[in-house]
N, C-alpha and C. Protein backbone atom coordinates (compact mmCIF):
# COMPACT_ATOMS: atom_id res chain seq x y z
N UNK A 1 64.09 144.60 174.09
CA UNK A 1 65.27 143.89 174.58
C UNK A 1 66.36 144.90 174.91
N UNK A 2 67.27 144.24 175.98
CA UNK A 2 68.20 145.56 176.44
C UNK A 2 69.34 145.33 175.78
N UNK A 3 69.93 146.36 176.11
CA UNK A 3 72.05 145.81 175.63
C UNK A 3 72.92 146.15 176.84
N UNK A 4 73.56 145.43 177.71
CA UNK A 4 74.36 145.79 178.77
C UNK A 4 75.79 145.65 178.36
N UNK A 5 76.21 146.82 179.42
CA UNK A 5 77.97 146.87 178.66
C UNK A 5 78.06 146.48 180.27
N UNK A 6 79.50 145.46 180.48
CA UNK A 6 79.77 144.94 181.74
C UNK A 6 81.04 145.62 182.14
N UNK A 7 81.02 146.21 183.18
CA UNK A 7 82.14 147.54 183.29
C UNK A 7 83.40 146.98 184.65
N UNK A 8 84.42 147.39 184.54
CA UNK A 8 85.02 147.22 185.39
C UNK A 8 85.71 148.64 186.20
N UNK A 9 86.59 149.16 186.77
CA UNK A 9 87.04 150.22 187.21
C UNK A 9 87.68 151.21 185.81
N UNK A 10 88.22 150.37 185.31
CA UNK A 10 89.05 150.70 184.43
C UNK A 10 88.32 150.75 182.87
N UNK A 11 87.24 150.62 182.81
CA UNK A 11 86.41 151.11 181.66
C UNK A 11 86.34 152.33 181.01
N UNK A 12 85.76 152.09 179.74
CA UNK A 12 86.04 153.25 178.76
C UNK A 12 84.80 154.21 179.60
N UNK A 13 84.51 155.34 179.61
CA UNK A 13 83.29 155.78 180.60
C UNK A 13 82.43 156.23 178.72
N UNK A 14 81.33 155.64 178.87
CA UNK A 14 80.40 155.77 178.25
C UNK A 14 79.48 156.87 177.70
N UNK A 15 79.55 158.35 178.91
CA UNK A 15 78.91 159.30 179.31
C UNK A 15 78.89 159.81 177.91
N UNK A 16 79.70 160.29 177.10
CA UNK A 16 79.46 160.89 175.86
C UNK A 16 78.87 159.77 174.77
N UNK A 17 78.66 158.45 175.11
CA UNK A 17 78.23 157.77 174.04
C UNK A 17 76.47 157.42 174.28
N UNK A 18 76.40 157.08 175.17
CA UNK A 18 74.89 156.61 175.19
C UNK A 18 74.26 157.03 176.24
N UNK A 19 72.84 156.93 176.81
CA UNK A 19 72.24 157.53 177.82
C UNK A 19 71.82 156.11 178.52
N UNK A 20 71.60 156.09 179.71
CA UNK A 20 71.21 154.81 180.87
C UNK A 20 69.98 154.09 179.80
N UNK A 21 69.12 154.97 179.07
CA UNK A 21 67.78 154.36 178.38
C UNK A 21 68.41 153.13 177.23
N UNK A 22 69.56 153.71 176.78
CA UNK A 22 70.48 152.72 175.64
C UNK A 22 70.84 151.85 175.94
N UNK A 23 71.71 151.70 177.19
CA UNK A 23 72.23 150.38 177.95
C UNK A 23 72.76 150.78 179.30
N UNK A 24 72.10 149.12 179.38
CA UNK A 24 72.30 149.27 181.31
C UNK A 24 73.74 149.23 181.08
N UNK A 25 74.35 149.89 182.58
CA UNK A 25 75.75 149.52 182.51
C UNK A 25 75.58 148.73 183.97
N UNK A 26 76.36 147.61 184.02
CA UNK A 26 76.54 146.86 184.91
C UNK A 26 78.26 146.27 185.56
N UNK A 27 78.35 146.22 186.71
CA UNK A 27 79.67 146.04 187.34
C UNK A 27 80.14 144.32 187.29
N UNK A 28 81.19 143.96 186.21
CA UNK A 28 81.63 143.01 186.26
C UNK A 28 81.44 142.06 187.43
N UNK A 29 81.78 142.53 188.84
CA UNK A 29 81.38 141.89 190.02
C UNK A 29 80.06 141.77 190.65
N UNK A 30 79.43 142.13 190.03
CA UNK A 30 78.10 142.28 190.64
C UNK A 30 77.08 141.49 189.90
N UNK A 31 75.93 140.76 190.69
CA UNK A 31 74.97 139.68 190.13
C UNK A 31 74.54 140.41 189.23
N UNK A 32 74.28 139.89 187.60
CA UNK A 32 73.22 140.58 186.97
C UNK A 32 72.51 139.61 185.78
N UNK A 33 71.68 139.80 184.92
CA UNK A 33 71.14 138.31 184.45
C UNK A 33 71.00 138.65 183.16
N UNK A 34 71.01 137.65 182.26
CA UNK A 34 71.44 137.75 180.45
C UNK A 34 69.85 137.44 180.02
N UNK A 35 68.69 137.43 181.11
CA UNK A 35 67.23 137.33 180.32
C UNK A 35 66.85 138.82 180.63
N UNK A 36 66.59 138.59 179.13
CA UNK A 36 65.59 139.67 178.49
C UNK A 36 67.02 140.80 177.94
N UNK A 37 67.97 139.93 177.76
CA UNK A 37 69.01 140.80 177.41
C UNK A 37 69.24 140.38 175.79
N UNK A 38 69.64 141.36 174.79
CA UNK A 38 69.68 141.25 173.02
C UNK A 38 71.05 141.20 172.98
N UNK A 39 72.12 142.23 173.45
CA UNK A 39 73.78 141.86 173.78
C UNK A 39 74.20 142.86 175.00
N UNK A 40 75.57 141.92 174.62
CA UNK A 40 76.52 142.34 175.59
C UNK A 40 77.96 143.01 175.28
N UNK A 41 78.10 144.10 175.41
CA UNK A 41 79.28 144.66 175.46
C UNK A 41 80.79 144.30 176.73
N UNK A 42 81.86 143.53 175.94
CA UNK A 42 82.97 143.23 176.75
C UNK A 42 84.00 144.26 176.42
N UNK A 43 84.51 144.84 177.39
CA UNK A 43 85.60 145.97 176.89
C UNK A 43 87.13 145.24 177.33
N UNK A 44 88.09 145.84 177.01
CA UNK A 44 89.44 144.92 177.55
C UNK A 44 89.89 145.12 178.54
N UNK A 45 89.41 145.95 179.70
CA UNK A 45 90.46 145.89 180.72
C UNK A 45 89.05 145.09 182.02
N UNK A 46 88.40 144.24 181.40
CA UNK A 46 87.46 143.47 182.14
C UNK A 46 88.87 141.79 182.97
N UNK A 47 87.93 141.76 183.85
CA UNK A 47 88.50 140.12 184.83
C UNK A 47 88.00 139.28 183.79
N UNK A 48 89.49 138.74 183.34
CA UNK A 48 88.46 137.53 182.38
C UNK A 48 88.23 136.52 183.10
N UNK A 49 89.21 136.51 184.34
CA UNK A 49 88.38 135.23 185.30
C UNK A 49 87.23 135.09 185.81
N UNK A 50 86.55 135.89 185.96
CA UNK A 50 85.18 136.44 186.55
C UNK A 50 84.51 136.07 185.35
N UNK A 51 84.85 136.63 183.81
CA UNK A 51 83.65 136.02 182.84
C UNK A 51 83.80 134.60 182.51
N UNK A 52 84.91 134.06 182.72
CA UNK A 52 85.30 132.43 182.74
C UNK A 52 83.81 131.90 183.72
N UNK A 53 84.27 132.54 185.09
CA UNK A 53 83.01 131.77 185.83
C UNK A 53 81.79 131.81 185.43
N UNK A 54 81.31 132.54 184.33
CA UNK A 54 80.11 132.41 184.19
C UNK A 54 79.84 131.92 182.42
N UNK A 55 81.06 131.21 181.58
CA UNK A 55 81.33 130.59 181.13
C UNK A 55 80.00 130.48 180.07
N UNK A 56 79.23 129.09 180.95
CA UNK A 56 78.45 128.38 180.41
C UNK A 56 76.92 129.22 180.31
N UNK A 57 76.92 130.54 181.36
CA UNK A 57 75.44 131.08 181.02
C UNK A 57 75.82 131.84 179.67
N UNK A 58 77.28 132.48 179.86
CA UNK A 58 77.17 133.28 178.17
C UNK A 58 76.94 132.61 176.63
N UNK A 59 77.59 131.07 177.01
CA UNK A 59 77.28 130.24 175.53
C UNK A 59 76.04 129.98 175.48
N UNK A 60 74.80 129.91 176.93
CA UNK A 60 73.78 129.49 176.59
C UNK A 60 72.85 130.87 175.96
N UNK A 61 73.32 132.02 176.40
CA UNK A 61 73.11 133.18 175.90
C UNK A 61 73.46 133.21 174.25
N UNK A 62 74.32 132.88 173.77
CA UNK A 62 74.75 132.73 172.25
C UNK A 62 73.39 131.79 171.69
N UNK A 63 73.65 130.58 172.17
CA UNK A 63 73.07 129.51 171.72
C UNK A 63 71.84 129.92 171.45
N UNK A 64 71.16 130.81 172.36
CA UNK A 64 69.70 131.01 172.34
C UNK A 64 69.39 132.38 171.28
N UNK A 65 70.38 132.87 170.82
CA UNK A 65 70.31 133.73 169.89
C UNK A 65 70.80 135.34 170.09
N UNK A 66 71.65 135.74 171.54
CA UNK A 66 71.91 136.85 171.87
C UNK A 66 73.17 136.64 171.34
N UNK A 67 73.48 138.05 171.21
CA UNK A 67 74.73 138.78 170.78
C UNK A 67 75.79 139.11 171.65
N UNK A 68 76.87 138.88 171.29
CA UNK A 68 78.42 139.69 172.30
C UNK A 68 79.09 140.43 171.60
N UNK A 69 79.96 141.65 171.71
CA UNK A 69 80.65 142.17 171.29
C UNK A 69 81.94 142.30 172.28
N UNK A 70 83.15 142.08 171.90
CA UNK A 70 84.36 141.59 172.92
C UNK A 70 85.89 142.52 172.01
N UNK A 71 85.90 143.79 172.93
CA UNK A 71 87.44 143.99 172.34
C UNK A 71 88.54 143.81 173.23
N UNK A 72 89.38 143.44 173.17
CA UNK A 72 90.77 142.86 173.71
C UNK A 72 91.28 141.60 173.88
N UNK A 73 92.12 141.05 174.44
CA UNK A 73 93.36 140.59 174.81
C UNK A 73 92.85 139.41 175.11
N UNK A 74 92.45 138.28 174.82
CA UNK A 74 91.58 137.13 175.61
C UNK A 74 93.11 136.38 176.15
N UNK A 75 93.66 136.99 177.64
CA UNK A 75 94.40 136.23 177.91
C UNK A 75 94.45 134.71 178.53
N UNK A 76 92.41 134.36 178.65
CA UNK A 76 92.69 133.01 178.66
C UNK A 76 91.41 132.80 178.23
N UNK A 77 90.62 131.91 178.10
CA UNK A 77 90.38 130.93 176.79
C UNK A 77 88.38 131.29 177.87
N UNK A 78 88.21 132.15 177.70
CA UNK A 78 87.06 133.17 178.75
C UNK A 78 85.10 132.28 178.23
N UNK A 79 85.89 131.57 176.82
CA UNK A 79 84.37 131.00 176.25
C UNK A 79 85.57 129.67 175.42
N UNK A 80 84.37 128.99 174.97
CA UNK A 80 84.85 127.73 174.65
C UNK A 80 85.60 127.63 173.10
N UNK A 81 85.00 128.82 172.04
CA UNK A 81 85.89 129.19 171.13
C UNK A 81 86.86 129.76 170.70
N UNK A 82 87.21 130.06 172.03
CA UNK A 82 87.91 131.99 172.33
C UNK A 82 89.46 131.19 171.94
N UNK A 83 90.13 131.05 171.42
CA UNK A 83 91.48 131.07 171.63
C UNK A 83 92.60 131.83 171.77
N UNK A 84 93.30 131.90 173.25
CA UNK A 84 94.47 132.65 173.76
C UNK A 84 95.22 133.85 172.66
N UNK A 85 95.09 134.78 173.00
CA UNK A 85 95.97 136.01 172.09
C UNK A 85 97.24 135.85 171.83
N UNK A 86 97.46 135.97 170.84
CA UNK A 86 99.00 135.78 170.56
C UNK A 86 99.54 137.37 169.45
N UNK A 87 100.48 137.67 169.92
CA UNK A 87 100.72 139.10 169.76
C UNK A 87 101.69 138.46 168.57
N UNK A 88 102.01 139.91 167.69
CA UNK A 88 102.88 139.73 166.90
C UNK A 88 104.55 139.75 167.00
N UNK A 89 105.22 139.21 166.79
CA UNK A 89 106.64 139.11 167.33
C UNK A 89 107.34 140.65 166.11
N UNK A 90 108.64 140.83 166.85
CA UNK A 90 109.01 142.01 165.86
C UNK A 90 108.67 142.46 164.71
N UNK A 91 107.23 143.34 165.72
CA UNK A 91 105.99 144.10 165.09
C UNK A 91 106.81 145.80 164.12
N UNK A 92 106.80 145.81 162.89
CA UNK A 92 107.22 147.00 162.23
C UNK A 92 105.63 147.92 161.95
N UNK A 93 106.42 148.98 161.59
CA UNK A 93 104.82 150.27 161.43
C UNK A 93 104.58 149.76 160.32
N UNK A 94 104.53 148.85 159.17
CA UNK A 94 103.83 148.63 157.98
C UNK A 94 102.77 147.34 158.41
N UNK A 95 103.19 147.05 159.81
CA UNK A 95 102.19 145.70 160.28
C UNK A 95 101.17 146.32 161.10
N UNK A 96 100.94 147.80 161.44
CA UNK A 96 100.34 147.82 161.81
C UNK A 96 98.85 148.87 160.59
N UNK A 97 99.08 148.35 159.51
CA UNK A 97 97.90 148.82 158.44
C UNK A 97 97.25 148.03 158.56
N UNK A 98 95.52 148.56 158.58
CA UNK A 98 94.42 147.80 158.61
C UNK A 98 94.20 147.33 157.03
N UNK A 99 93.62 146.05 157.14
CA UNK A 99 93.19 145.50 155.76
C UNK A 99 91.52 144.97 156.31
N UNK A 100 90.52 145.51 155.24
CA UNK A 100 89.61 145.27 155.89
C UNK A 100 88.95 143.67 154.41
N UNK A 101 88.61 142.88 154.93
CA UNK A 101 88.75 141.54 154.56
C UNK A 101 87.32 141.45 153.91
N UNK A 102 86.13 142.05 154.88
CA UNK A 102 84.45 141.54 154.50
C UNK A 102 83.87 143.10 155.31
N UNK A 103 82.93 143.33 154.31
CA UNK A 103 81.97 144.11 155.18
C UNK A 103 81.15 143.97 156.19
N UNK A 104 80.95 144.92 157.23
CA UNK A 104 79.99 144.33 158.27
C UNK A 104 79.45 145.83 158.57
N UNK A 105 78.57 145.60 159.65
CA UNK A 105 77.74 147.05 160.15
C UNK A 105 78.39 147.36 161.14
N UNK A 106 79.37 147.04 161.57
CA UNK A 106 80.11 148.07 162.85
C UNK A 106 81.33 149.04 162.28
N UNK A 107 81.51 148.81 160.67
CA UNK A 107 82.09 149.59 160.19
C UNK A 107 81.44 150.21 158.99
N UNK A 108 80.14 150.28 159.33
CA UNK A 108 79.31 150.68 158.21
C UNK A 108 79.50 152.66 158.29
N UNK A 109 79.77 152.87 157.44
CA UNK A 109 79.78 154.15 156.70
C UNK A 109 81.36 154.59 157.26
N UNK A 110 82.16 154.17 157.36
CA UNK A 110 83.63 154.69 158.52
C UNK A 110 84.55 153.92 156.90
N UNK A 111 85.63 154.67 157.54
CA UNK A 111 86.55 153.99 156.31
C UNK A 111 87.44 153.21 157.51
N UNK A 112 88.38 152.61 157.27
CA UNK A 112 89.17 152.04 157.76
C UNK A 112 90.33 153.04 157.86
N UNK A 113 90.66 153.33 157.27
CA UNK A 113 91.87 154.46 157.35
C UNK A 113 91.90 155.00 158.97
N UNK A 114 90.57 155.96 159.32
CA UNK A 114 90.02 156.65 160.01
C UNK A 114 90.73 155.31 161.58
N UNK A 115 91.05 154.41 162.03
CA UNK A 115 91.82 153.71 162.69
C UNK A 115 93.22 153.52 163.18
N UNK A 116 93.55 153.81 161.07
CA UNK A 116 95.29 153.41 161.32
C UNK A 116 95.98 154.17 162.36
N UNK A 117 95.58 154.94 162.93
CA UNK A 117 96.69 155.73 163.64
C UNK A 117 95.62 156.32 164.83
N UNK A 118 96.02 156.79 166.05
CA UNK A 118 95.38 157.79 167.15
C UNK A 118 96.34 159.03 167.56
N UNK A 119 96.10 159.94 167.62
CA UNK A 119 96.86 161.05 167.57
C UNK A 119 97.87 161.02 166.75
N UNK A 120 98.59 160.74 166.12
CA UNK A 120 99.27 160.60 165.18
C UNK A 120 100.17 158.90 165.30
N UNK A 121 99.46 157.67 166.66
CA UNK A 121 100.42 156.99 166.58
C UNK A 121 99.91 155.93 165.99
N UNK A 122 100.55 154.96 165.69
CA UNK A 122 100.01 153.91 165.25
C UNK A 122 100.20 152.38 166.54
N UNK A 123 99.30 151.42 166.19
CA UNK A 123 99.22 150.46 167.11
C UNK A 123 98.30 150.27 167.87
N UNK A 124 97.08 151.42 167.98
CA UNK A 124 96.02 151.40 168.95
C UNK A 124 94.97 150.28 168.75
N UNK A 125 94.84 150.26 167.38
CA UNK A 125 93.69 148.85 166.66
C UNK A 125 94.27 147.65 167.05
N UNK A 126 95.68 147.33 167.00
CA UNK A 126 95.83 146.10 167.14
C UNK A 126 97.38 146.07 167.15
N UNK A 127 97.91 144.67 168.17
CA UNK A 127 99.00 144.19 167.94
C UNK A 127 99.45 142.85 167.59
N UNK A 128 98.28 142.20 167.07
CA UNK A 128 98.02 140.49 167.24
C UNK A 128 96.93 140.29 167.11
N UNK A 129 96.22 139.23 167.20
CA UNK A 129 95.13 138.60 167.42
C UNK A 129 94.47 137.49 168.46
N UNK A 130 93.22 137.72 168.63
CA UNK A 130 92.37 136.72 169.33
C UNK A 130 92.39 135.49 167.98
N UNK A 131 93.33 134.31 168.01
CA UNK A 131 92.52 133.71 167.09
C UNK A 131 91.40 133.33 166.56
N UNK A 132 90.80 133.43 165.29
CA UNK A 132 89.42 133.04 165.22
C UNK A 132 89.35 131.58 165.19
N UNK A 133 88.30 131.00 165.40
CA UNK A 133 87.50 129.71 165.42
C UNK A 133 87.55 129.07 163.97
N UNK A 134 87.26 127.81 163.41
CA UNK A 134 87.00 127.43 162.14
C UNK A 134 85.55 128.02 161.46
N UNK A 135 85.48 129.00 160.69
CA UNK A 135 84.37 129.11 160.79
C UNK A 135 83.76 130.89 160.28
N UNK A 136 84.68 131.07 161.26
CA UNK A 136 84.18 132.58 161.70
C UNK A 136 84.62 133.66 160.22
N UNK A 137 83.86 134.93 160.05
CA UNK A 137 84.11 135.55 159.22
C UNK A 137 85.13 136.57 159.68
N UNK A 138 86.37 136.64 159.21
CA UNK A 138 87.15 137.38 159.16
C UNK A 138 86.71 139.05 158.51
N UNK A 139 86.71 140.09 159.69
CA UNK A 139 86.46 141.32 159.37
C UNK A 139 87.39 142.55 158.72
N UNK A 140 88.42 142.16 159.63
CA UNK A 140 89.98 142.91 159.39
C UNK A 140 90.61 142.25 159.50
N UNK A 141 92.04 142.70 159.18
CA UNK A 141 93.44 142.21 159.50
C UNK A 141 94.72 143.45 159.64
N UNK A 142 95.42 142.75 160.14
CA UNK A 142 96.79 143.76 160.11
C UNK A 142 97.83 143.02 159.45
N UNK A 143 99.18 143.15 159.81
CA UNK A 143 100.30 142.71 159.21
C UNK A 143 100.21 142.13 157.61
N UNK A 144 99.84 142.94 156.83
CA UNK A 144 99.63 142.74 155.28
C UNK A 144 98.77 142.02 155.06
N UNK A 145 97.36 141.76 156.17
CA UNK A 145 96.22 140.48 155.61
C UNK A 145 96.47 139.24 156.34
N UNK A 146 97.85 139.20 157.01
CA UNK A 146 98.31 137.97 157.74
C UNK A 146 97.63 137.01 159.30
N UNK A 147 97.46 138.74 159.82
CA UNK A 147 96.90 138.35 161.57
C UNK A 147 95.11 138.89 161.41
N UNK A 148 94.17 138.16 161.53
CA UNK A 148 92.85 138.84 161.32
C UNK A 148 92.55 139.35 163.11
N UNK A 149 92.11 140.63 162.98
CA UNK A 149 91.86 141.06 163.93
C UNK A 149 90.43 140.99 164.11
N UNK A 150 89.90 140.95 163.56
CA UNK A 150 88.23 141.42 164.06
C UNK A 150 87.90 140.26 163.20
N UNK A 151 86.73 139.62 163.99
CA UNK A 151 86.29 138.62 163.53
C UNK A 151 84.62 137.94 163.74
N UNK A 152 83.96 137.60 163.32
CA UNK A 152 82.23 137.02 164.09
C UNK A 152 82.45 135.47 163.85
N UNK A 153 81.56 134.94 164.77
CA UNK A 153 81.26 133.89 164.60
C UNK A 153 79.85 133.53 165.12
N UNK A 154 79.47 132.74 164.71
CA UNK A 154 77.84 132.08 164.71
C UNK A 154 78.09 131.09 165.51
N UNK A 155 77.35 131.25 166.71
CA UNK A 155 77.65 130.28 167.75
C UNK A 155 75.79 129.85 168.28
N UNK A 156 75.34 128.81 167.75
CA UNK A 156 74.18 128.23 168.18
C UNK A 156 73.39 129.10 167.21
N UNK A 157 72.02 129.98 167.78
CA UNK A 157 71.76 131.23 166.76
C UNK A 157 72.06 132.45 167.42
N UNK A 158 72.96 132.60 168.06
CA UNK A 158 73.38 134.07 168.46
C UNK A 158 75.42 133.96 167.14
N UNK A 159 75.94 135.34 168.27
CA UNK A 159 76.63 135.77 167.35
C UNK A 159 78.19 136.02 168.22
N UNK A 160 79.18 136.20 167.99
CA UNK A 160 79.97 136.66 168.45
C UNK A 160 81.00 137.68 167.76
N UNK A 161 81.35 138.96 168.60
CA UNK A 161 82.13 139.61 167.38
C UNK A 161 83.32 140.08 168.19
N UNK A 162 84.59 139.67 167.85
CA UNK A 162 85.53 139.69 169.07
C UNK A 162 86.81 141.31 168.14
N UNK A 163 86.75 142.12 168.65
CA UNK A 163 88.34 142.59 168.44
C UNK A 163 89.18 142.77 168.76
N UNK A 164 90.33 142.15 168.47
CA UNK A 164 91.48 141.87 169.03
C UNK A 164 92.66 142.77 169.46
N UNK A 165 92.07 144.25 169.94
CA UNK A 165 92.84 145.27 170.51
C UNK A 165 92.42 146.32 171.30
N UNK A 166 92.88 146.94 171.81
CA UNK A 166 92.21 148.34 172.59
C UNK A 166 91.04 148.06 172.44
N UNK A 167 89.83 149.23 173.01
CA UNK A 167 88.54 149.13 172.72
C UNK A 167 88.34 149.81 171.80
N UNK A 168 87.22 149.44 170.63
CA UNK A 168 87.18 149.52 169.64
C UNK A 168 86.53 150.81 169.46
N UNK A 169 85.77 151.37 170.24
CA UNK A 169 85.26 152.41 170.50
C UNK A 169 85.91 153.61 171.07
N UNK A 170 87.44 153.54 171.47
CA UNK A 170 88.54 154.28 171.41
C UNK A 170 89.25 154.42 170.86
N UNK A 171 89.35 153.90 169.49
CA UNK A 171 91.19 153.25 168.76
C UNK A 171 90.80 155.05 168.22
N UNK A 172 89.64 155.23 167.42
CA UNK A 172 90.32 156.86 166.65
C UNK A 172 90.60 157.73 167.67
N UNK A 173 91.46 158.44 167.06
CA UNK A 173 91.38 159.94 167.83
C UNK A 173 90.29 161.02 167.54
N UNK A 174 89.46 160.49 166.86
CA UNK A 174 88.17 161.62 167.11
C UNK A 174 87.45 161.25 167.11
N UNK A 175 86.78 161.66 168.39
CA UNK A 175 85.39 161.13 169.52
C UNK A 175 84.41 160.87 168.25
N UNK A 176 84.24 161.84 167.01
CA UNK A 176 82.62 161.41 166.20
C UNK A 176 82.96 159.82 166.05
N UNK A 177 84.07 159.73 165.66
CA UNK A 177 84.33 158.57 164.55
C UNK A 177 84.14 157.43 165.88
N UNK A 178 84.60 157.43 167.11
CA UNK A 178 84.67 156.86 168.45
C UNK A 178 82.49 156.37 168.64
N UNK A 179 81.79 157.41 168.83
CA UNK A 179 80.81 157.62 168.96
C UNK A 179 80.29 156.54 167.85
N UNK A 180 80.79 157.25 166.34
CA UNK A 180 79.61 156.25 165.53
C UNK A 180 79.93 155.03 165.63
N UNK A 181 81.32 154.13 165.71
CA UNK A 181 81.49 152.90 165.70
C UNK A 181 80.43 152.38 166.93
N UNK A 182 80.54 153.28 168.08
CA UNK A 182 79.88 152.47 169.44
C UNK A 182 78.22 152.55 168.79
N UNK A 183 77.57 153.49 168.18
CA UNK A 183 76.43 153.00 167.71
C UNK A 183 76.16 151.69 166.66
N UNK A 184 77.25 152.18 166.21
CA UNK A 184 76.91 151.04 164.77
C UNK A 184 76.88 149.38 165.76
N UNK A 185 77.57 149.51 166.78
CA UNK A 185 78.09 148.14 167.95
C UNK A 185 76.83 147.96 168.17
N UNK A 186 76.00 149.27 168.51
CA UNK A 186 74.28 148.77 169.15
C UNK A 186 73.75 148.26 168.29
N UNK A 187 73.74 148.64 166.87
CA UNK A 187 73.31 147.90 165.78
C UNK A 187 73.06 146.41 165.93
N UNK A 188 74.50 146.42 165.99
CA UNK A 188 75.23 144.72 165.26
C UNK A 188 74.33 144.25 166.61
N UNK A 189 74.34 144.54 167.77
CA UNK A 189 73.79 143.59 169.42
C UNK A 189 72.02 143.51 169.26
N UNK A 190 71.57 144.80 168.30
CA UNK A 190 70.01 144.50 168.40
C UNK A 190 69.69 143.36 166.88
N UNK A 191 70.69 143.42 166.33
CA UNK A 191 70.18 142.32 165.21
C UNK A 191 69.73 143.20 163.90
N UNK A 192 70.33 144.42 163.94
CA UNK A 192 70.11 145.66 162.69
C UNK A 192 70.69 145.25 161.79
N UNK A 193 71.34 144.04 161.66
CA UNK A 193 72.33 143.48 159.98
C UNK A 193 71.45 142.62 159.60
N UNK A 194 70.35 142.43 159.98
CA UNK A 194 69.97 141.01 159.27
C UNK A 194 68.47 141.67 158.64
């Protein structure tokens, strides 16, 4: 089974993370098909109108047991659980500490720390949240445990794992730590947690 990351102009470029044999990369605008596919990588500076239109093949993709991985901004409602981002209002630097809530394998062997900050700034992980669904397991949070940023949910027998900032595979400032999260991501899309 494959894993496709769906790219737009403005994508993270991949070249130091994986080789064409790891995952197809495919152009947001361009026809491409979710059989024989295990997941899908969404990065944030993707058309969410464009994945709106195709809506109902990605839930049937969930339903049937494939995986998504989704970091950013859902500025509109792109799947049927997704609810609209809502940022934090007079955001201070103590709101932006990660609290990590449940273990999972996309932060398997990484500390959380290794996030709080990118070059020395803080805010790259998150400024708000994608709300989660009823349901879903809360991964992280920011603002003292208050706003959950990273989150899964079990949708049919597939999976969804949304984070609610930059791409998640950029927030550190050092490429290893960048690198292993995007593997540990292939993990979580081939079904390596279960």
């Amino acid at each position: 089974m494959e894993i496709i990351y769906i790219k737009s102009s403005a994508s993270h470029d991949l070249a130091s993370f994986v080789s064409q044999s790891e995952v197809k990369i495919v152009n947001q605008y361009d026809k491409y098909s979710l059989k024989q596919i295990s997941g899908v990588i969404m990065g944030m500076s993707l058309d969410l109108y464009e994945l709106q239109k195709r809506k109902h093949e990605f839930e049937e993709f969930l339903q049937d047991g494939g995986r998504m991985f989704y970091s950013g901004h859902a500025a509109i409602s792109f799947l049927s659980f997704l609810s609209v981002y809502e940022p934090i209002n007079n955001i201070k630097l103590e709101d932006f500490f990660i609290s990590k809530n449940s273990e999972h394998i996309i932060y398997k062997d990484l500390d959380i720390k290794y996030f709080q900050k990118s070059k020395g700034v803080a805010g790259f992980y998150s400024r708000g949240c994608n709300p989660p669904p009823k349901g879903a397991k809360i991964i992280t949070s920011i603002k003292q445990g208050s706003v959950p940023c990273d989150w899964e949910f079990s949708f049919g027998k597939g999976k969804f794992y949304a984070h609610s900032g930059n791409d998640l595979y950029a927030c550190s400032g050092d490429e290893a730590i960048n690198k292993k999260v995007f593997n540990n991501i292939l993990e979580f899309l081939g079904g390596k947690d279960e």
